[in-house]
C-alpha atoms as a PDB file:
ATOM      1  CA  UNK A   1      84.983 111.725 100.646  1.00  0.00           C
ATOM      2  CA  UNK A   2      82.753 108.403 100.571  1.00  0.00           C
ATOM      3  CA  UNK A   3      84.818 105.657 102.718  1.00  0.00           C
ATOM      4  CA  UNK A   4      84.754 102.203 104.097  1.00  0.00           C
ATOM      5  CA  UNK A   5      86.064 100.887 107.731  1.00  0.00           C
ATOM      6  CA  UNK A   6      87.594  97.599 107.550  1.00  0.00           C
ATOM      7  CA  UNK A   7      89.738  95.998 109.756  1.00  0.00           C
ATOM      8  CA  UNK A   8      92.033  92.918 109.962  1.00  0.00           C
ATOM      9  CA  UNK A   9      92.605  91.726 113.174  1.00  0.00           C
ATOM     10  CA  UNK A  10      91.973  95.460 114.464  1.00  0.00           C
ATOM     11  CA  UNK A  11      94.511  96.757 112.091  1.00  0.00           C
ATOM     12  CA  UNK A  12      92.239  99.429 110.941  1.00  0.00           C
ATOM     13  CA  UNK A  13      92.055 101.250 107.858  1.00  0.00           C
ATOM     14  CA  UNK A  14      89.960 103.999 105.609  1.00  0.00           C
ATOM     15  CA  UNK A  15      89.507 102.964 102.646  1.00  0.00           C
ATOM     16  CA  UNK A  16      88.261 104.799  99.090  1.00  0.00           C
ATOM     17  CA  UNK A  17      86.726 102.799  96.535  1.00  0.00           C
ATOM     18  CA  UNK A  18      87.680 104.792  93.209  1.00  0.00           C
ATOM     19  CA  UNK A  19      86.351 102.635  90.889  1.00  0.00           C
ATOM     20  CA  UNK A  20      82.962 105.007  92.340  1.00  0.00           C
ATOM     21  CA  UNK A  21      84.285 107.669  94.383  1.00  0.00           C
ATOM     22  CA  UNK A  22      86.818 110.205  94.405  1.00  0.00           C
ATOM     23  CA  UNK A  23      89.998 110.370  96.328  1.00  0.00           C
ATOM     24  CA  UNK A  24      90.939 112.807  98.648  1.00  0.00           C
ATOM     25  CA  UNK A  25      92.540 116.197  96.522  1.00  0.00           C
ATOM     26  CA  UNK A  26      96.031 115.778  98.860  1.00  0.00           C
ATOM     27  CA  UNK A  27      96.533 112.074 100.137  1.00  0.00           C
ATOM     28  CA  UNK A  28      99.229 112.488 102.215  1.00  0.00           C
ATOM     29  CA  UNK A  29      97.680 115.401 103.868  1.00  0.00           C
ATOM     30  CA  UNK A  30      94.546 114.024 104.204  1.00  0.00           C
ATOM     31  CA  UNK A  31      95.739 110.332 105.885  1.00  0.00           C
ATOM     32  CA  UNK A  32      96.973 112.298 109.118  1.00  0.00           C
ATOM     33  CA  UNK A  33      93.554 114.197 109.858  1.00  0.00           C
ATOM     34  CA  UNK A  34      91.171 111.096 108.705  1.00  0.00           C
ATOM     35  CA  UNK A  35      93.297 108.853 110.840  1.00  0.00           C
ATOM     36  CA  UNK A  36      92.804 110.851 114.124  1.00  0.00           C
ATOM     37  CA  UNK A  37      90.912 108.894 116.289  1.00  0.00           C
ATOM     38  CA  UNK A  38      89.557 112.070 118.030  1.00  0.00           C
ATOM     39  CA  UNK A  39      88.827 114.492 115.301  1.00  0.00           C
ATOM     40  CA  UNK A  40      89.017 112.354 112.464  1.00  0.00           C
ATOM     41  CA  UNK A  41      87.302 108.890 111.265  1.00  0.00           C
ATOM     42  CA  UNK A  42      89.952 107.100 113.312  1.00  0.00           C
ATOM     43  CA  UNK A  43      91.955 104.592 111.599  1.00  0.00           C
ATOM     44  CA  UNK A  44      95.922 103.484 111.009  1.00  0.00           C
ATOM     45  CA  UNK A  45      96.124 104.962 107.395  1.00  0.00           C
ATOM     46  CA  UNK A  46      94.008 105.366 104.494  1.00  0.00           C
ATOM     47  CA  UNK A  47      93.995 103.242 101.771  1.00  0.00           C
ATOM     48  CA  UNK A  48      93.170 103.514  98.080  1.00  0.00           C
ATOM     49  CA  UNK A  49      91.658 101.082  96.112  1.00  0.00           C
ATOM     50  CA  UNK A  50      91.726 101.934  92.658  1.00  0.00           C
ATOM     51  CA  UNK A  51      91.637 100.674  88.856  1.00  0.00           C
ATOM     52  CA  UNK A  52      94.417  99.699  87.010  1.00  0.00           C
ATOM     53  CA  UNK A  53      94.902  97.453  83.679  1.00  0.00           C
ATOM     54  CA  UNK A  54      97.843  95.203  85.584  1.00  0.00           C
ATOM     55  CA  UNK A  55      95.689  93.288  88.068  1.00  0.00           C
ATOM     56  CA  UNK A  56      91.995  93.987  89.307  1.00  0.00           C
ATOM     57  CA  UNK A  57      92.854  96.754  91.400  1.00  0.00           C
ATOM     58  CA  UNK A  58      95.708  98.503  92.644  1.00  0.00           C
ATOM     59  CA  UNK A  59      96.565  99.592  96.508  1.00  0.00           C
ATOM     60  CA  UNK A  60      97.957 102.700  97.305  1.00  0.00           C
ATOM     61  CA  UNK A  61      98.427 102.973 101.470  1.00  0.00           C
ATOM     62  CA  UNK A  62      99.292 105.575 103.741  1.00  0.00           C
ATOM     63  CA  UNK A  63     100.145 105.356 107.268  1.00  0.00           C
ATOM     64  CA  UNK A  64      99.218 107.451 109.838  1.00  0.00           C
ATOM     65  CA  UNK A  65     101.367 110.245 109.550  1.00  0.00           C
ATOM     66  CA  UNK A  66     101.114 110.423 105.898  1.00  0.00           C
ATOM     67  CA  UNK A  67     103.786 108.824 104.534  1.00  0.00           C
ATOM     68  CA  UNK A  68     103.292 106.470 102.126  1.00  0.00           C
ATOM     69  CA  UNK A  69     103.647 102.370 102.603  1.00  0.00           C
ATOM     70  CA  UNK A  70     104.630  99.707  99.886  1.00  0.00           C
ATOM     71  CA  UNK A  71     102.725  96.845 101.217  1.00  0.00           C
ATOM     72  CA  UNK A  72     100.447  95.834 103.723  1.00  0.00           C
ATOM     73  CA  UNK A  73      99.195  92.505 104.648  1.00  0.00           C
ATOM     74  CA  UNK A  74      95.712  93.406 106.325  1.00  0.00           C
ATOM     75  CA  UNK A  75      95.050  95.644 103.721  1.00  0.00           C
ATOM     76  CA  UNK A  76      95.635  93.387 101.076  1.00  0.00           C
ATOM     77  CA  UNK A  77      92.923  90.961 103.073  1.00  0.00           C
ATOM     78  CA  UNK A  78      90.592  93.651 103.322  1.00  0.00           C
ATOM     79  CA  UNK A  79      90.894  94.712  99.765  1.00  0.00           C
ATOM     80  CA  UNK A  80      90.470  91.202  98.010  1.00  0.00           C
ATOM     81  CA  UNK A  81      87.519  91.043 100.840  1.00  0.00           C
ATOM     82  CA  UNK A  82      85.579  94.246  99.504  1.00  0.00           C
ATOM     83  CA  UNK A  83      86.398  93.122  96.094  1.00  0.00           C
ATOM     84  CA  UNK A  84      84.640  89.941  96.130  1.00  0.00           C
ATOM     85  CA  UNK A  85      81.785  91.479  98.143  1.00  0.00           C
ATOM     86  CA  UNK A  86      81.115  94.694  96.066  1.00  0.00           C
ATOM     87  CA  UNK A  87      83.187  93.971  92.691  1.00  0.00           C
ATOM     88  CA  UNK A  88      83.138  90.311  92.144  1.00  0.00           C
ATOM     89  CA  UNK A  89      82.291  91.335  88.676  1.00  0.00           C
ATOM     90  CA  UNK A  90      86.252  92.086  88.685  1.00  0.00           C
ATOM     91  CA  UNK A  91      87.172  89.335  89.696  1.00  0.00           C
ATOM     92  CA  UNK A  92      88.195  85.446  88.556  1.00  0.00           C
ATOM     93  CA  UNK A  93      86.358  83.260  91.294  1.00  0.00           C
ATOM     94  CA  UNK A  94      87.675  83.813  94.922  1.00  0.00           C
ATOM     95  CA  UNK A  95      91.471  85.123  93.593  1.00  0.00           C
ATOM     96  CA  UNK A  96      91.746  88.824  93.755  1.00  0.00           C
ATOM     97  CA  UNK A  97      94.693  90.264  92.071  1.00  0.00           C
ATOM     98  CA  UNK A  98      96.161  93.343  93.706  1.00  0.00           C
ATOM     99  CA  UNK A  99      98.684  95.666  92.218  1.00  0.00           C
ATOM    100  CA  UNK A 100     101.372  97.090  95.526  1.00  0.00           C
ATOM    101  CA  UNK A 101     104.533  99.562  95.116  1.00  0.00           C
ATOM    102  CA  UNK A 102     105.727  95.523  95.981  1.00  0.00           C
ATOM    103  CA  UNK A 103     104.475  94.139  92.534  1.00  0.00           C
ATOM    104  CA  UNK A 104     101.216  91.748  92.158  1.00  0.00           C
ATOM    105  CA  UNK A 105     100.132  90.361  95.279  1.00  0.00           C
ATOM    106  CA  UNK A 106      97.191  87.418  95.007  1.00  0.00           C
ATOM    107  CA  UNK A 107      94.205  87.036  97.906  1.00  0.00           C
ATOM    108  CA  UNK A 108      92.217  83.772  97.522  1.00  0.00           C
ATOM    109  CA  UNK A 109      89.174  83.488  99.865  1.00  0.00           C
ATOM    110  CA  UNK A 110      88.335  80.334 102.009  1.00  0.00           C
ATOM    111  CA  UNK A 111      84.266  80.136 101.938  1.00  0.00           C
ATOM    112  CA  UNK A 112      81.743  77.675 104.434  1.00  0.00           C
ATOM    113  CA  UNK A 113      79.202  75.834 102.677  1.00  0.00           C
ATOM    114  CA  UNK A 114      77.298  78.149 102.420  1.00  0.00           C
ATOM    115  CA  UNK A 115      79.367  80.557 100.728  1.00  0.00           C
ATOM    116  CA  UNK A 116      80.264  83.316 103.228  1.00  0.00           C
ATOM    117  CA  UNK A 117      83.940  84.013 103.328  1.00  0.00           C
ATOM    118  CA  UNK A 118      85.841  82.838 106.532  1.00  0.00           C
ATOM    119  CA  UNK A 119      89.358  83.709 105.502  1.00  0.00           C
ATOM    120  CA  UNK A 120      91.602  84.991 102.986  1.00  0.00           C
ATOM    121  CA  UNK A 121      95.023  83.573 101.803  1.00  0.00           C
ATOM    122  CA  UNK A 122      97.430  85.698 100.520  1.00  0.00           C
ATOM    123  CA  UNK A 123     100.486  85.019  98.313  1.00  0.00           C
ATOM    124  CA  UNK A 124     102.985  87.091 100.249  1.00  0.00           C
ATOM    125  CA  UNK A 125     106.266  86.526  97.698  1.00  0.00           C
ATOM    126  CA  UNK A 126     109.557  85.735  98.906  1.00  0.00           C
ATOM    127  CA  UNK A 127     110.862  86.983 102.018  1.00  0.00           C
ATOM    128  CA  UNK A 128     114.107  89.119 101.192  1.00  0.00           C
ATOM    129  CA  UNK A 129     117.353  88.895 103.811  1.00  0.00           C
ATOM    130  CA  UNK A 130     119.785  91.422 101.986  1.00  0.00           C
ATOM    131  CA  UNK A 131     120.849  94.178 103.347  1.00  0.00           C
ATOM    132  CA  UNK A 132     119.613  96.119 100.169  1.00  0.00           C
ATOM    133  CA  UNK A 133     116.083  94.758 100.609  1.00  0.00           C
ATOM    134  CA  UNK A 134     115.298  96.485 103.426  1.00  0.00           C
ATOM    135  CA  UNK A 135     117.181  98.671 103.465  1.00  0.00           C
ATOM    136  CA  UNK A 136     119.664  98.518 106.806  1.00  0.00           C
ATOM    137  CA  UNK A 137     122.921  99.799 106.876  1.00  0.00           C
ATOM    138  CA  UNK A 138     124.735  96.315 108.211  1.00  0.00           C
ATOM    139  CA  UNK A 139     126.921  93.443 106.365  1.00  0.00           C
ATOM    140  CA  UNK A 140     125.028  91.249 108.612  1.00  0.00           C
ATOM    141  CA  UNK A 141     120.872  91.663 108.406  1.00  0.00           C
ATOM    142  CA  UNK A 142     120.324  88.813 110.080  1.00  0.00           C
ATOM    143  CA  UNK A 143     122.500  89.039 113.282  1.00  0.00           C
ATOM    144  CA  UNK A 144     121.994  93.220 113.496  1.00  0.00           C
ATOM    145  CA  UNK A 145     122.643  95.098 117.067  1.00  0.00           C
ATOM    146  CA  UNK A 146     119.105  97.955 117.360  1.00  0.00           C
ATOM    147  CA  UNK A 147     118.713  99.350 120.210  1.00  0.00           C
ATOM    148  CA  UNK A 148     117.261  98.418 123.310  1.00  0.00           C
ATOM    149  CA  UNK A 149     116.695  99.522 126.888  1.00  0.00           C
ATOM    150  CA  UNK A 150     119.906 101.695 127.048  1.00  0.00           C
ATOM    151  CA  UNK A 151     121.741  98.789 125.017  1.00  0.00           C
ATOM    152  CA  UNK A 152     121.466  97.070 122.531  1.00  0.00           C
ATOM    153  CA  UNK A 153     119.691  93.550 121.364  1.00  0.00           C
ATOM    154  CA  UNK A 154     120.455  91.141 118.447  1.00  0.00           C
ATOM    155  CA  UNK A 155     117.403  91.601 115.644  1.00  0.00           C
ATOM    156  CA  UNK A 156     116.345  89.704 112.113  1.00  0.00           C
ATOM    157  CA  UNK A 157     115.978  91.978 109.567  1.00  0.00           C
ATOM    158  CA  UNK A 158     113.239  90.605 106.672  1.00  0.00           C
ATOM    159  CA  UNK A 159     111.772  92.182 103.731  1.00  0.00           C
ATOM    160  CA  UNK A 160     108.089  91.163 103.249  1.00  0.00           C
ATOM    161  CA  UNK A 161     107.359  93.548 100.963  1.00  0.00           C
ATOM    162  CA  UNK A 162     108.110  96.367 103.357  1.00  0.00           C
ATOM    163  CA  UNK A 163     111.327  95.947 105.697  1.00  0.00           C
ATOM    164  CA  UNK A 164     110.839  94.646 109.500  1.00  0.00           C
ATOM    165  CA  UNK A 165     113.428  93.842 112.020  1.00  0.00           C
ATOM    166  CA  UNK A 166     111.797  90.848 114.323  1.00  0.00           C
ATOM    167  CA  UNK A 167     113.763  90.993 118.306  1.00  0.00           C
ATOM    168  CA  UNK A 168     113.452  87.947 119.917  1.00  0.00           C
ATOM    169  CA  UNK A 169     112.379  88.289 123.652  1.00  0.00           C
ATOM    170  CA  UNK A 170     112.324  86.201 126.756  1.00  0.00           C
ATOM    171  CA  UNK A 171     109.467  88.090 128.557  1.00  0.00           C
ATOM    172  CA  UNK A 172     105.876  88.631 127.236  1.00  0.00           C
ATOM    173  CA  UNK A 173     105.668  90.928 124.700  1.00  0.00           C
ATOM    174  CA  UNK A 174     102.595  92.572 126.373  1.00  0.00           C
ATOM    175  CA  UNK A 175     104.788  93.694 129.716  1.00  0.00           C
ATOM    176  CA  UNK A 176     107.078  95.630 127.544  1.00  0.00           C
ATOM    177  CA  UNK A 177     107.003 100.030 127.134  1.00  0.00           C
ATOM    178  CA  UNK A 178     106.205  99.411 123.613  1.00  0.00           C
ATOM    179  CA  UNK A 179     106.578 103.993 123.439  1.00  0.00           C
ATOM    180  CA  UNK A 180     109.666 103.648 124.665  1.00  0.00           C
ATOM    181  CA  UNK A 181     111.502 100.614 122.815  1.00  0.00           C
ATOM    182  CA  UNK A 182     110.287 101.028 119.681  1.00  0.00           C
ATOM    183  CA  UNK A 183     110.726 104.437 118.013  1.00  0.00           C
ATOM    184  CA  UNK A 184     114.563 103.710 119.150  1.00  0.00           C
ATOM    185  CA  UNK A 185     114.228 100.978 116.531  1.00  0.00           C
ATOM    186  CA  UNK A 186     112.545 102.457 113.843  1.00  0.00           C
ATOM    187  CA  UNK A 187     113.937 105.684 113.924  1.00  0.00           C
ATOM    188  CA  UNK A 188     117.386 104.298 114.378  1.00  0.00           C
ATOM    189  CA  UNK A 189     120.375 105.228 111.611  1.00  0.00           C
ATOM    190  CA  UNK A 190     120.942 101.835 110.700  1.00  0.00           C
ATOM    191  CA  UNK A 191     117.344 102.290 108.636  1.00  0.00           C
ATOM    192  CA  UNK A 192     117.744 105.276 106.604  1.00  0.00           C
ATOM    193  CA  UNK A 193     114.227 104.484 105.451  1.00  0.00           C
ATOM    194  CA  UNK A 194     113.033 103.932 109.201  1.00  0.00           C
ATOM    195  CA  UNK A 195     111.793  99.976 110.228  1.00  0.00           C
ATOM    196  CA  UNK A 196     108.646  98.199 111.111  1.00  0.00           C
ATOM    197  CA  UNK A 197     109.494  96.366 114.576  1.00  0.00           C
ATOM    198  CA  UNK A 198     108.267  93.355 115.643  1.00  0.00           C
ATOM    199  CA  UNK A 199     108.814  92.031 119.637  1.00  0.00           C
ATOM    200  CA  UNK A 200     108.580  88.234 119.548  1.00  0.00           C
ATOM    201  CA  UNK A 201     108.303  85.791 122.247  1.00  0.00           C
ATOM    202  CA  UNK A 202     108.436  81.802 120.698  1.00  0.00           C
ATOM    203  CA  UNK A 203     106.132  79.547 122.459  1.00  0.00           C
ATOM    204  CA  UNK A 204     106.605  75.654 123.765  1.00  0.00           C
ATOM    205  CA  UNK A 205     104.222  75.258 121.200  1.00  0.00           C
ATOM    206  CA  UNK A 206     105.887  76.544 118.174  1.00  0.00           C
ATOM    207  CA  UNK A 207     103.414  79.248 118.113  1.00  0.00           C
ATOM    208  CA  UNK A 208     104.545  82.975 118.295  1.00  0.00           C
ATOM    209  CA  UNK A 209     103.590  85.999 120.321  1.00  0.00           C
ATOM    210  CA  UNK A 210     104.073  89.217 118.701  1.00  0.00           C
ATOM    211  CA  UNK A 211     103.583  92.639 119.310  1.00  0.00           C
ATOM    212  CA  UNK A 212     104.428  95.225 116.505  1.00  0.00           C
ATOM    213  CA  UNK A 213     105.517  98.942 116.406  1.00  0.00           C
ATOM    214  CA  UNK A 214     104.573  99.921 112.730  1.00  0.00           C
ATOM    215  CA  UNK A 215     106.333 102.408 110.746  1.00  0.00           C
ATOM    216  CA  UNK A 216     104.929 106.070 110.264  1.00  0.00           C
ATOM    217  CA  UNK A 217     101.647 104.863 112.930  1.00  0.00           C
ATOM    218  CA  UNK A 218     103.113 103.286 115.997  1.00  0.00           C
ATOM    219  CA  UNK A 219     101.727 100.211 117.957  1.00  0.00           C
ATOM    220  CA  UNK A 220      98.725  98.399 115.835  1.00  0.00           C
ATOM    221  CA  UNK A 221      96.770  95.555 116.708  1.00  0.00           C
ATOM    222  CA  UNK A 222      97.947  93.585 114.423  1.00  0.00           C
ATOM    223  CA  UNK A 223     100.340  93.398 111.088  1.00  0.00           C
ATOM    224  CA  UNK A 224      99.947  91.013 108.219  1.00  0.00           C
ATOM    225  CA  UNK A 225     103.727  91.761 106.852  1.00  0.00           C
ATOM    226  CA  UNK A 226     105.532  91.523 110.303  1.00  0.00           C
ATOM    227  CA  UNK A 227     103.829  88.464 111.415  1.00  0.00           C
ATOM    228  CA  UNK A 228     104.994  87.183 108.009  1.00  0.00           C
ATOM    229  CA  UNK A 229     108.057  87.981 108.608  1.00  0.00           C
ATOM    230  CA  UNK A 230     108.279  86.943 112.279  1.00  0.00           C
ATOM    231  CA  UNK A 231     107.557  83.657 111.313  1.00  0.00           C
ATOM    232  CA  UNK A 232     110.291  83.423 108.744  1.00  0.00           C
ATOM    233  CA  UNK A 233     112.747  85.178 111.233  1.00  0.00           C
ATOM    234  CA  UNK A 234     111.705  82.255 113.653  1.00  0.00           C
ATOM    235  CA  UNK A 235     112.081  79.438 111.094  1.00  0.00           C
ATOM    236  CA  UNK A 236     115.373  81.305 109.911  1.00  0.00           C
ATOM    237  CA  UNK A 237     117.243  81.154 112.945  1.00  0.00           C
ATOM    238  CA  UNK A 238     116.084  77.257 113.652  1.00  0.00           C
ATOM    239  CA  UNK A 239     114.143  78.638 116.562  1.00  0.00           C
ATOM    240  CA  UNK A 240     111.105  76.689 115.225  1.00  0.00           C
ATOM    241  CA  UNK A 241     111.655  73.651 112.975  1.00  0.00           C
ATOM    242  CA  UNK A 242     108.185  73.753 111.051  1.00  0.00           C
ATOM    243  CA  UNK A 243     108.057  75.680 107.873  1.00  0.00           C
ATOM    244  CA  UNK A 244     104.211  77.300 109.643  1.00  0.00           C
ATOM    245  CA  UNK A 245     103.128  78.840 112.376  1.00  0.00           C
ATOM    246  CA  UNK A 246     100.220  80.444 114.232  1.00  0.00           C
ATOM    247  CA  UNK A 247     100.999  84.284 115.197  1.00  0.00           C
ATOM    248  CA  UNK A 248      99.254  85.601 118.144  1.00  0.00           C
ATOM    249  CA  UNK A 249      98.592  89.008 117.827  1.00  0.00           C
ATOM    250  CA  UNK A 250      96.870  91.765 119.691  1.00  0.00           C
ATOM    251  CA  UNK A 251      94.243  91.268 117.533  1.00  0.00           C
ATOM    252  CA  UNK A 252      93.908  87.713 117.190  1.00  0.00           C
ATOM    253  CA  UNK A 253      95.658  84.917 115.483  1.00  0.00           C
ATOM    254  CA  UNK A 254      97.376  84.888 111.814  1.00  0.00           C
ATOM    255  CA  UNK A 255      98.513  81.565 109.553  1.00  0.00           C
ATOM    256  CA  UNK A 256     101.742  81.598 108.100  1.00  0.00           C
ATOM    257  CA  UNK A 257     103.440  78.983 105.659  1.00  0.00           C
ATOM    258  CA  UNK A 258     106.604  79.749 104.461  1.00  0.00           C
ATOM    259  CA  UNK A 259     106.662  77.074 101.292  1.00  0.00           C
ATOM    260  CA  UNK A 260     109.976  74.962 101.189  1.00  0.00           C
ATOM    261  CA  UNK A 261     109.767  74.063  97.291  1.00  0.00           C
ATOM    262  CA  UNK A 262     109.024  77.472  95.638  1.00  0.00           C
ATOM    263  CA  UNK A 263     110.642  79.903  98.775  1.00  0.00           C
ATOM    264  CA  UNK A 264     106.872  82.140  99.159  1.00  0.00           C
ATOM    265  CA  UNK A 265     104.841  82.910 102.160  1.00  0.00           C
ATOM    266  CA  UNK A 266     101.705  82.919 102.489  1.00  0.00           C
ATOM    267  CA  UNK A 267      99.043  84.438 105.324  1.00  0.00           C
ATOM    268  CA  UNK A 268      96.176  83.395 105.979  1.00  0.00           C
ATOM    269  CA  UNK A 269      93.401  85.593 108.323  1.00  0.00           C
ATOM    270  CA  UNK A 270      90.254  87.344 108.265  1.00  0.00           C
ATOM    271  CA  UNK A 271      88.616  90.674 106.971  1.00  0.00           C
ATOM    272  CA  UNK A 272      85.883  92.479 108.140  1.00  0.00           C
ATOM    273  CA  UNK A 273      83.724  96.146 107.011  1.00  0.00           C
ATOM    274  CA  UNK A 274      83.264  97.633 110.387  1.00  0.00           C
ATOM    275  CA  UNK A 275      81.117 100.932 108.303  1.00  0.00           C
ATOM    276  CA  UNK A 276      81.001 103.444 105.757  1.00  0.00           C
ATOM    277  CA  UNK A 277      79.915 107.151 105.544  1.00  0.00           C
ATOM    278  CA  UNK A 278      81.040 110.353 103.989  1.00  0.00           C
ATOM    279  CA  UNK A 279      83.921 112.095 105.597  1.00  0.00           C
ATOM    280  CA  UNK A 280      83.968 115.902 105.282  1.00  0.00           C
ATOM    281  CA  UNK A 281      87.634 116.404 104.597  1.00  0.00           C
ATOM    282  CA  UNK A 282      87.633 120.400 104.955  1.00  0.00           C
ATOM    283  CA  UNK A 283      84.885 120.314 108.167  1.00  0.00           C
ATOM    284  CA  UNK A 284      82.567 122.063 106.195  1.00  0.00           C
ATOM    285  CA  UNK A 285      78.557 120.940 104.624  1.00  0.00           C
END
């Protein structure tokens, strides 16, 4: 299996270009093995990048343990990114059109005067707040009780696209036993299709500090969809009065506008190829 390493913000994933190469035979099985970081390429998920007559190319991500993902902000980056790079052909100028299991997402790249790309903008829709959205089983999404530390702590369920519940925290997000806090909350029956968790600390600022314990991978170094919908979960609850904020991240830093007159977000941060070789999926030449 031919594959490229990209990464957004250190949220790292394989990805297989199958407009020229073949997929693996079993996705789902193969994510898990490529993923390992010991025996494996070493990634959060693989990714597919593949044709489709709806958009210029269609997404198909799976996490870590092989389940499959709707949407996923990095990716989407790193995606519109290659496109431009090694398929501009496809492409209408610097918007890349990318089919999700969350409909048609748009990238648009930010280029220096010389042309190199320093950032990509994506159209992230409208955040969702029903219950049904994300799903959780709770007539209040907004104002939820998850559990925490032997308790329990207030969180914001969002849907970005895939569903998040953001917990506002007091301390630094980097002090807490991420292992230990998390998988309570994503695992927990209120989500009967499990939770991406984001730990959020607000800043005098206005900025955020986040720290993220993704669905089906665990702790990442960054994630495109929850810092999406951290900011929104911020704005939301009138703990910041802007309608954009900068999200520190493990990683580094993402953009986020949440647009008063037409109700989308939109991220803006940058993509990278780390490399690319052939992965021999049964271990064998």
């Amino acid at each position: 299996m031919h594959f490229v390493k990209m990464h957004g913000l250190g949220n790292d994933y394989i990805y297989v270009d199958e407009f020229l190469y073949p997929g693996p035979r079993d996705v789902a099985a193969a994510a898990p093995r490529a993923s390992d970081r010991h025996t494996g390429i070493g990634g959060d998920g693989l990714v597919l990048i593949q044709p489709t007559g709806a958009a210029d190319c269609r997404m198909r991500m799976f996490n870590a343990d092989g389940s499959e993902g709707r949407m996923c902000g990095n990716a989407i980056r790193c995606i519109a990114y290659y496109m431009l790079v090694r398929h501009p052909e496809r492409c209408k100028g610097d918007a890349v059109r990318i089919e999700t299991l969350s409909g048609l997402r748009v990238v648009t790249a930010q280029r220096d005067a010389q042309g190199r790309i320093l950032s990509l903008r994506a159209d992230m829709d409208e955040p969702g707040f029903s219950a049904q959205s994300i799903p959780v089983l709770s007539d209040a999404p907004q104002d939820v009780d998850v559990p925490f530390r032997g308790g329990t702590k207030k969180g914001v369920c969002v849907c970005m696209g895939s569903p998040h519940v953001v917990l506002f925290v007091d301390e630094d997000p980097m002090e807490l036993d991420l292992p230990a806090v998390g998988p309570a909350v994503e695992c927990c029956a209120l989500f009967p299709n499990r939770v991406n968790v984001e730990f959020v600390r607000v800043l005098a600022d206005g900025s955020l500090q986040m720290r993220v314990w993704e669905r089906g991978t665990g702790e990442t170094m960054a994630c495109g969809t929850g810092a999406c919908a951290s900011a929104v979960a911020a704005m939301y609850t009138g703990r910041i009065a802007a309608r954009e904020a900068t999200v520190h991240l493990r990683g580094g830093d993402l953009f986020i506008e949440w647009n008063a007159q037409n109700n989308r977000v939109y991220m803006t941060g940058p993509a990278a190829i780390a490399f690319e070789g052939d992965w021999l999926e049964d271990g064998e030449l």
